[in-house]
C-alpha atoms as a PDB file:
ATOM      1  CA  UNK A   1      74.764-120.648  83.025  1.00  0.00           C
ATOM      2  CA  UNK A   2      73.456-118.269  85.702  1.00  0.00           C
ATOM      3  CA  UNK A   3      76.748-117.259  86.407  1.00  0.00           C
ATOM      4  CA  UNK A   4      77.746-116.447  83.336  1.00  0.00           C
ATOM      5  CA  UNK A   5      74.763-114.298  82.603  1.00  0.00           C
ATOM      6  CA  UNK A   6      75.102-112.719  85.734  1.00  0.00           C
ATOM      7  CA  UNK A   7      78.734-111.818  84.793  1.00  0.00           C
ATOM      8  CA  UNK A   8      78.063-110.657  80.926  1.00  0.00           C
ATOM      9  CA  UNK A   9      75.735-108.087  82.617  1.00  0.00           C
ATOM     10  CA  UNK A  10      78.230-106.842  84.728  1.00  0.00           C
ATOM     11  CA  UNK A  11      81.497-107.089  82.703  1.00  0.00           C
ATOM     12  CA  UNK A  12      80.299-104.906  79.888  1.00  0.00           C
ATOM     13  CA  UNK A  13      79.003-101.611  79.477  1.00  0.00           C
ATOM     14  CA  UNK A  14      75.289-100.699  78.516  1.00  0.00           C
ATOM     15  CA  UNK A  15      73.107 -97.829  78.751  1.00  0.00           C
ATOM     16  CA  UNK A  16      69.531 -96.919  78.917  1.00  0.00           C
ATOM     17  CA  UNK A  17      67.971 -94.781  76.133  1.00  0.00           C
ATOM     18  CA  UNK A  18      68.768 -95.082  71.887  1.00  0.00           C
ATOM     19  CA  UNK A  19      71.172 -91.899  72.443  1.00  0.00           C
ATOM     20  CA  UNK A  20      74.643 -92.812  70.488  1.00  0.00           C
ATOM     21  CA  UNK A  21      76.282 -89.980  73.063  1.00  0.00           C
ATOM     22  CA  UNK A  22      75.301 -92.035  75.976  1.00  0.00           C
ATOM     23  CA  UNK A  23      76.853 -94.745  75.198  1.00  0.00           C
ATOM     24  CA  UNK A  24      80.545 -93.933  77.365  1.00  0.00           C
ATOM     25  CA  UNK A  25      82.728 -97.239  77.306  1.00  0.00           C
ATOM     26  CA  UNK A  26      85.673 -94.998  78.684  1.00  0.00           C
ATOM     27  CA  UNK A  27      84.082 -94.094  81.917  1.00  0.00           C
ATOM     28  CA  UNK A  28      83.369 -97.726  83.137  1.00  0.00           C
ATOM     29  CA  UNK A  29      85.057 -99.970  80.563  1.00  0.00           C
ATOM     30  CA  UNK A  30      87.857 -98.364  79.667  1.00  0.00           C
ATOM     31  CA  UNK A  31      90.208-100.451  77.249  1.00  0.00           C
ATOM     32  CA  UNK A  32      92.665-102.419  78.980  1.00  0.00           C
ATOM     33  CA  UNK A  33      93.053-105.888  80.815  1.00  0.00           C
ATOM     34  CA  UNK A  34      91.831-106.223  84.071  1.00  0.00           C
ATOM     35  CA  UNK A  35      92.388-109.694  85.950  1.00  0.00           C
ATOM     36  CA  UNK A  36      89.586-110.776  89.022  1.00  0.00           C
ATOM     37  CA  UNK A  37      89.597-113.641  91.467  1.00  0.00           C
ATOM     38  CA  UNK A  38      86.593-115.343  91.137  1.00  0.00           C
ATOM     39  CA  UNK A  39      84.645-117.611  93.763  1.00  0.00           C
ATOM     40  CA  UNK A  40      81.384-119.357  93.068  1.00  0.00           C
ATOM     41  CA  UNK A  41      79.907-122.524  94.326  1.00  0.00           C
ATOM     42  CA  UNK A  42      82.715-122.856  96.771  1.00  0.00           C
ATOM     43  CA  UNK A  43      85.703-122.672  93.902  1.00  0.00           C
ATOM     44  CA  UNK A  44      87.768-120.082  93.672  1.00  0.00           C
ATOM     45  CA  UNK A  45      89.895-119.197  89.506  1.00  0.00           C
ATOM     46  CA  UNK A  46      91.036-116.554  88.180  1.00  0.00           C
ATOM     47  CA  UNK A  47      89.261-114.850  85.526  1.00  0.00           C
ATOM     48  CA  UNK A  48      90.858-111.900  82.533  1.00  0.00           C
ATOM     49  CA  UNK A  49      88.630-109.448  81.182  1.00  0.00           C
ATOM     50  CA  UNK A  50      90.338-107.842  77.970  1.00  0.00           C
ATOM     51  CA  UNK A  51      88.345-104.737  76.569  1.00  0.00           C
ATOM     52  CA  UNK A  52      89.013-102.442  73.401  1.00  0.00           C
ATOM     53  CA  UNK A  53      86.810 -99.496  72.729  1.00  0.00           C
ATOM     54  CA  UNK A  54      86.603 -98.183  69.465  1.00  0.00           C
ATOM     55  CA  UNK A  55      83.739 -95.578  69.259  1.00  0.00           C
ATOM     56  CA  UNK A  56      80.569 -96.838  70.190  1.00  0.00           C
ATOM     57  CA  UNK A  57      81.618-100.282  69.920  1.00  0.00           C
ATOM     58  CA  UNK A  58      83.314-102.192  73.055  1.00  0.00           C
ATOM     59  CA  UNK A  59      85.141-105.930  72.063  1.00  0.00           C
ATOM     60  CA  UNK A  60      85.009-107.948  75.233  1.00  0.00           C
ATOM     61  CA  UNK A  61      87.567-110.693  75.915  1.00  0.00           C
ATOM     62  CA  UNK A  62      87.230-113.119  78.909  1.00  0.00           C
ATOM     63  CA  UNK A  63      88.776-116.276  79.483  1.00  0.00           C
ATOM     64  CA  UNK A  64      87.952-118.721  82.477  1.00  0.00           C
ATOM     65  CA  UNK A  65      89.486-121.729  83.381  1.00  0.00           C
ATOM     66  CA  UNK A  66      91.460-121.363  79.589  1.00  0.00           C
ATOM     67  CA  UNK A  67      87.696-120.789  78.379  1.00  0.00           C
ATOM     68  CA  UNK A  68      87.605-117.960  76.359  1.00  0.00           C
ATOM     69  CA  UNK A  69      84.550-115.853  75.604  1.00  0.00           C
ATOM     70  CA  UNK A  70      84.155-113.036  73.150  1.00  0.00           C
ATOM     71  CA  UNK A  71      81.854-110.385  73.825  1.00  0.00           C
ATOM     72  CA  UNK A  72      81.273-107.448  71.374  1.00  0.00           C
ATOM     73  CA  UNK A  73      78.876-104.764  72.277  1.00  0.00           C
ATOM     74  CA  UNK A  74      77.307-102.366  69.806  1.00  0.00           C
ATOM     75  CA  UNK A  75      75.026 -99.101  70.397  1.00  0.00           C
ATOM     76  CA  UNK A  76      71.796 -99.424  68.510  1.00  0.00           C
ATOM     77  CA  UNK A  77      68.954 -97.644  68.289  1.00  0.00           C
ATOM     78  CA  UNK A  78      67.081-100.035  71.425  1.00  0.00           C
ATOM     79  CA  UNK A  79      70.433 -99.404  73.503  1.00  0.00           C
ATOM     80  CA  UNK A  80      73.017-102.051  73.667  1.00  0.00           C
ATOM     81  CA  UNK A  81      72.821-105.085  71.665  1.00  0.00           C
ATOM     82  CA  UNK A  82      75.749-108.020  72.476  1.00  0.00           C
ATOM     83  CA  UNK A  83      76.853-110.294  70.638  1.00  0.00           C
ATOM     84  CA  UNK A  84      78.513-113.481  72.509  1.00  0.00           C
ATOM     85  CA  UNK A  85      79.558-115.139  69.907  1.00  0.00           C
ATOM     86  CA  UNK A  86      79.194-117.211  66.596  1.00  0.00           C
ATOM     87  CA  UNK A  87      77.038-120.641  67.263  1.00  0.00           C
ATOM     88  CA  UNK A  88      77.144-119.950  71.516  1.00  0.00           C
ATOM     89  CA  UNK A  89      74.379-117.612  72.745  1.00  0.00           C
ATOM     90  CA  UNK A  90      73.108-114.410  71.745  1.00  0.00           C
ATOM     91  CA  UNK A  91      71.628-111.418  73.959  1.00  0.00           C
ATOM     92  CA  UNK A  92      69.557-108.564  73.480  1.00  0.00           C
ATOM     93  CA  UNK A  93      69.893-105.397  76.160  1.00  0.00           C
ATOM     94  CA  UNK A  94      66.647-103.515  75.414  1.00  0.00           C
ATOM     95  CA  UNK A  95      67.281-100.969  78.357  1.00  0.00           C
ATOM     96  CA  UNK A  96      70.937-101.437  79.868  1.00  0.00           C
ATOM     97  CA  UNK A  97      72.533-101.765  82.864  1.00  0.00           C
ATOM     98  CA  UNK A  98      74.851 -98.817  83.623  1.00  0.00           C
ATOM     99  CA  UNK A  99      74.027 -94.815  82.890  1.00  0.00           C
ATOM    100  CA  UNK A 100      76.387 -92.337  81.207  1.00  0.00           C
ATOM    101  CA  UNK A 101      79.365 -91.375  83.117  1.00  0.00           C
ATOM    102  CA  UNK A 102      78.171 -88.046  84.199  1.00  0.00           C
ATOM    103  CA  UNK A 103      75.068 -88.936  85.617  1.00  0.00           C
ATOM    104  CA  UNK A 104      76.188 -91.021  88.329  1.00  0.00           C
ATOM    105  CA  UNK A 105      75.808 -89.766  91.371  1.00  0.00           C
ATOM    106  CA  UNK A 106      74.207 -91.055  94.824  1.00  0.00           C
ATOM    107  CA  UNK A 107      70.746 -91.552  94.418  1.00  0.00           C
ATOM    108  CA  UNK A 108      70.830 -91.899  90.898  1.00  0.00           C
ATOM    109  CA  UNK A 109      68.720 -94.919  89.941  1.00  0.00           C
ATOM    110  CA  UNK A 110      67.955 -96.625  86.698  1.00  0.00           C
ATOM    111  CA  UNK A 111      65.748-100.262  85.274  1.00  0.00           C
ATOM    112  CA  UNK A 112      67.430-103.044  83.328  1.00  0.00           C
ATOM    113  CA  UNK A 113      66.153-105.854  80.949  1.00  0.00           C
ATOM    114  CA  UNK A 114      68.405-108.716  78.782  1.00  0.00           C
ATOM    115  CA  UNK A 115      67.136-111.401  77.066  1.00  0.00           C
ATOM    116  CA  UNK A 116      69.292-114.144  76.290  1.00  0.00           C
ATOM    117  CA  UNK A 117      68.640-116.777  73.871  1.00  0.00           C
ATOM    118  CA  UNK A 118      70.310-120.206  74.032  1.00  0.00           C
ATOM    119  CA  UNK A 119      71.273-122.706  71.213  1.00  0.00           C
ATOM    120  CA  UNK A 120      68.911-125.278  72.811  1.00  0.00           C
ATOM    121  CA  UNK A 121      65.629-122.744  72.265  1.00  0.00           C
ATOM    122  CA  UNK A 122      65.459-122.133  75.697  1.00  0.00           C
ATOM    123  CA  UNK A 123      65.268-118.168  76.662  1.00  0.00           C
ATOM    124  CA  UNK A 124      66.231-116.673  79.618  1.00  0.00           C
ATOM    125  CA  UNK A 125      64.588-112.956  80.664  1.00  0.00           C
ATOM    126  CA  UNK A 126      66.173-110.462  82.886  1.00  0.00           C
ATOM    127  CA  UNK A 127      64.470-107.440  84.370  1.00  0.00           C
ATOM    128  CA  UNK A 128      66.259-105.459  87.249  1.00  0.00           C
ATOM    129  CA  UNK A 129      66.287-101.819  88.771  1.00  0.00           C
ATOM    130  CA  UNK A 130      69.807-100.609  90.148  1.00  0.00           C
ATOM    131  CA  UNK A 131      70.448 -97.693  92.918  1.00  0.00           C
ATOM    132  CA  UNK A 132      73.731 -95.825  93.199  1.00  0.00           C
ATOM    133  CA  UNK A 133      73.777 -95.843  97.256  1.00  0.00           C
ATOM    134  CA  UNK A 134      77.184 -95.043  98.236  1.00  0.00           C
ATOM    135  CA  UNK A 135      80.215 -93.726  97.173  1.00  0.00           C
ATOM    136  CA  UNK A 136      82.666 -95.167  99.441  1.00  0.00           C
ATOM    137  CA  UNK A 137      86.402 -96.273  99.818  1.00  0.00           C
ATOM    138  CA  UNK A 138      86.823-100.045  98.739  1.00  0.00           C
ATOM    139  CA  UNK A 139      90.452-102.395  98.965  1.00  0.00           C
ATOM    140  CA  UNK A 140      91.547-105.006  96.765  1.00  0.00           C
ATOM    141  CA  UNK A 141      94.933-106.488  95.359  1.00  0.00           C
ATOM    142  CA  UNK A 142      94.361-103.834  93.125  1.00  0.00           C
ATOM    143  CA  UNK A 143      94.254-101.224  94.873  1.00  0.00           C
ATOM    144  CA  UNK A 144      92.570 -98.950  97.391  1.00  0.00           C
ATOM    145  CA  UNK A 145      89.561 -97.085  95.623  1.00  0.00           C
ATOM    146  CA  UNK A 146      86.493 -94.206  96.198  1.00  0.00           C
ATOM    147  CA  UNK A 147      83.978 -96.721  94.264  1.00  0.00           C
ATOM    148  CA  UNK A 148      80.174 -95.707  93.088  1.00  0.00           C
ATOM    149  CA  UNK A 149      78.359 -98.818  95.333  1.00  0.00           C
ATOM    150  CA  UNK A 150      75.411-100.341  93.023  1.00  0.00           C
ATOM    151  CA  UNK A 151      72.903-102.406  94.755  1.00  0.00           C
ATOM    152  CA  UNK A 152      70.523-104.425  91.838  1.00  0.00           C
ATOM    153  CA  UNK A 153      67.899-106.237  92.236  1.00  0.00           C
ATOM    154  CA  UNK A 154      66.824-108.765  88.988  1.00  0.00           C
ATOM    155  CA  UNK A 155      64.142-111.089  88.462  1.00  0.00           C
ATOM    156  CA  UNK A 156      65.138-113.713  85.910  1.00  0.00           C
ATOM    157  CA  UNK A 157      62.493-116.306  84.232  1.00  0.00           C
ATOM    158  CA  UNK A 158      63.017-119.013  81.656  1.00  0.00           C
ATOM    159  CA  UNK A 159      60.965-120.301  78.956  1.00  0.00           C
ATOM    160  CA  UNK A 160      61.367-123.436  77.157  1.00  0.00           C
ATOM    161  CA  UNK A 161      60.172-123.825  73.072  1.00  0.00           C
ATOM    162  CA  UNK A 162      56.773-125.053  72.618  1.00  0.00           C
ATOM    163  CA  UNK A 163      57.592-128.042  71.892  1.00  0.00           C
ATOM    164  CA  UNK A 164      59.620-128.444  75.063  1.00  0.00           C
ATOM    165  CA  UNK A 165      59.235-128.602  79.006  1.00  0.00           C
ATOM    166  CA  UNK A 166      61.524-127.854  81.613  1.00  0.00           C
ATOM    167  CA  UNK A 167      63.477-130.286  84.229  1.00  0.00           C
ATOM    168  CA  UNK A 168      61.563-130.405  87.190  1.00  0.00           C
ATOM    169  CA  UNK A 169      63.026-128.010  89.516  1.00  0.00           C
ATOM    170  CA  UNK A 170      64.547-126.246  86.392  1.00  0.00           C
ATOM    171  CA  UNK A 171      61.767-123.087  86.366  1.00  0.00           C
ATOM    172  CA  UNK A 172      61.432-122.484  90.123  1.00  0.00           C
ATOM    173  CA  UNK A 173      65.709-122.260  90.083  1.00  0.00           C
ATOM    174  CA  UNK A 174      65.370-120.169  87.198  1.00  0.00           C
ATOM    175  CA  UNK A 175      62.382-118.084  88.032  1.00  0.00           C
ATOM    176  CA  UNK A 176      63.556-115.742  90.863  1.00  0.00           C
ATOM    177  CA  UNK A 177      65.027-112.226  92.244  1.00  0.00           C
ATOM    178  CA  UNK A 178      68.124-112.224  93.268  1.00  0.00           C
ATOM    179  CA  UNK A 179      70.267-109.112  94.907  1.00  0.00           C
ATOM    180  CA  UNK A 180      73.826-107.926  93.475  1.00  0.00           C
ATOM    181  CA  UNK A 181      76.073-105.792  95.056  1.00  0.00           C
ATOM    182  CA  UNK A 182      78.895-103.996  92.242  1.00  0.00           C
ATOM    183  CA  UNK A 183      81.528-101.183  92.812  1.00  0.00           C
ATOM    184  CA  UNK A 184      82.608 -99.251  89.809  1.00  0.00           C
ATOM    185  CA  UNK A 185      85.487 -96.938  89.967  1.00  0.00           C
ATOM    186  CA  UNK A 186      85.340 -94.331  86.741  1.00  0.00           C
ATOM    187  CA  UNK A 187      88.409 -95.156  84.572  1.00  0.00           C
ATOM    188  CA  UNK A 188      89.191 -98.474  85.832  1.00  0.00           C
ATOM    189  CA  UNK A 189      85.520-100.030  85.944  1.00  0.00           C
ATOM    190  CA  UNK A 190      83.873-103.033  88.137  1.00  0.00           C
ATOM    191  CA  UNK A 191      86.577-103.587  91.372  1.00  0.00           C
ATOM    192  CA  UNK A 192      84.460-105.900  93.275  1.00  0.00           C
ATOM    193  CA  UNK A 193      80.810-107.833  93.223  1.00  0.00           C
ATOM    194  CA  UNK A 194      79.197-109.753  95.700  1.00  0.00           C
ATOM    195  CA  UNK A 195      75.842-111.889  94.854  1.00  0.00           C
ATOM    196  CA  UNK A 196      73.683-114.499  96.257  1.00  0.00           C
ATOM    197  CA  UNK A 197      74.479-113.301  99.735  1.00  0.00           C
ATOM    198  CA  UNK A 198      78.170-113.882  98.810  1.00  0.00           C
ATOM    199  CA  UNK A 199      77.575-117.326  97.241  1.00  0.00           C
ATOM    200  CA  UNK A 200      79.600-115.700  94.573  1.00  0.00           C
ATOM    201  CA  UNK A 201      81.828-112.983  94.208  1.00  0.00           C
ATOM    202  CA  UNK A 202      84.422-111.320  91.777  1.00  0.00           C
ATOM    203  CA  UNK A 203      87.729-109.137  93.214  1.00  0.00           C
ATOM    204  CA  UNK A 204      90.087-107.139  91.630  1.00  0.00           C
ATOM    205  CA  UNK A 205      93.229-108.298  91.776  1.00  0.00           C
ATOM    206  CA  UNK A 206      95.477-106.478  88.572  1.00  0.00           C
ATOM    207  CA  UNK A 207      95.057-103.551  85.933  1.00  0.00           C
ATOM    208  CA  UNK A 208      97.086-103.180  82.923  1.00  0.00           C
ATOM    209  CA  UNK A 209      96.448-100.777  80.058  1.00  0.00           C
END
């Protein structure tokens, strides 16, 4: 699961502020299919992430494993609001994780929060704060790129219903900071992430429009 929240973050586009005009799904999640290998507790799949922007509105399709998830994010007056899915999860953006396309430069900085609310009543909080602090050339299957380098840093808690407690162990997994490293090339979006000291990652390996 901490994957996979990790990933929605990452995969699709949000931005801080209630500003319709800053939402910009073309700069870093253009429409198109874009294939990554992906390695996490010592495995290594593939993974497709299929996007379609219309307007303010970016439809988010990845499958894992023959797993497919369905992602649709809106612009709302709180920022980005996503929707994973009828009867899975649902998560709520309040502040986002990427800024408009023309205000990335290095140095450019910016705080994130995500709440995410699973069908067993347990919720899962997110804040983070993200630094542009590079812009530097990157190689992948893909491609050779000049990518923006992101370095976040998120603190994560969970929270079980009243009426529940969590697994021993459960909170103090749950309830820590961990570091991300992300490159985003403009018109092509996320090439490459790194996280947990490289205890997972996600490569580019194929673009098609």
């Amino acid at each position: 699961m901490r994957l996979q929240t990790v990933l929605a973050g990452v995969l699709a586009l949000s931005v801080p502020g209630a500003a319709h005009a800053a939402c910009d799904p073309g700069g870093f999640m253009p429409s198109g299919t874009r294939t990554y290998s992906m390695t996490a507790a010592g495995r290594t799949t593939t993974m497709t992430s299929k996007s379609v922007v219309k307007g303010d509105t970016v439809s988010v399709e990845s499958t894992v494993d023959g797993r497919v998830t369905t992602t649709t994010w809106t612009c709302t007056a709180k920022g980005i609001t996503a929707n994973l899915g009828a009867g899975t999860t649902a998560m709520q953006v309040d502040t986002g994780s990427l800024p408009p396309t023309n205000a990335w430069r290095v140095g450019t900085s910016w705080p994130g929060g995500s709440e995410l609310k699973m069908a067993s009543g347990m919720t899962v909080t997110g804040t983070s704060m993200s630094r542009v602090t590079a812009l530097e050339k990157v190689t992948t299957p893909a491609g050779t790129y000049t990518a923006f380098r992101v370095e976040t840093s998120t603190k994560t808690s969970m929270k079980a219903p009243a009426e529940k407690t969590l697994p021993p162990g459960m909170a103090a997994a749950m309830n820590q900071t961990s570091k991300t490293i992300t490159w985003y090339v403009k018109g092509v979006g996320m090439v490459k992430l790194s996280g947990a000291g490289g205890k997972y990652s996600l490569t580019l390996t194929k673009v098609s429009r």
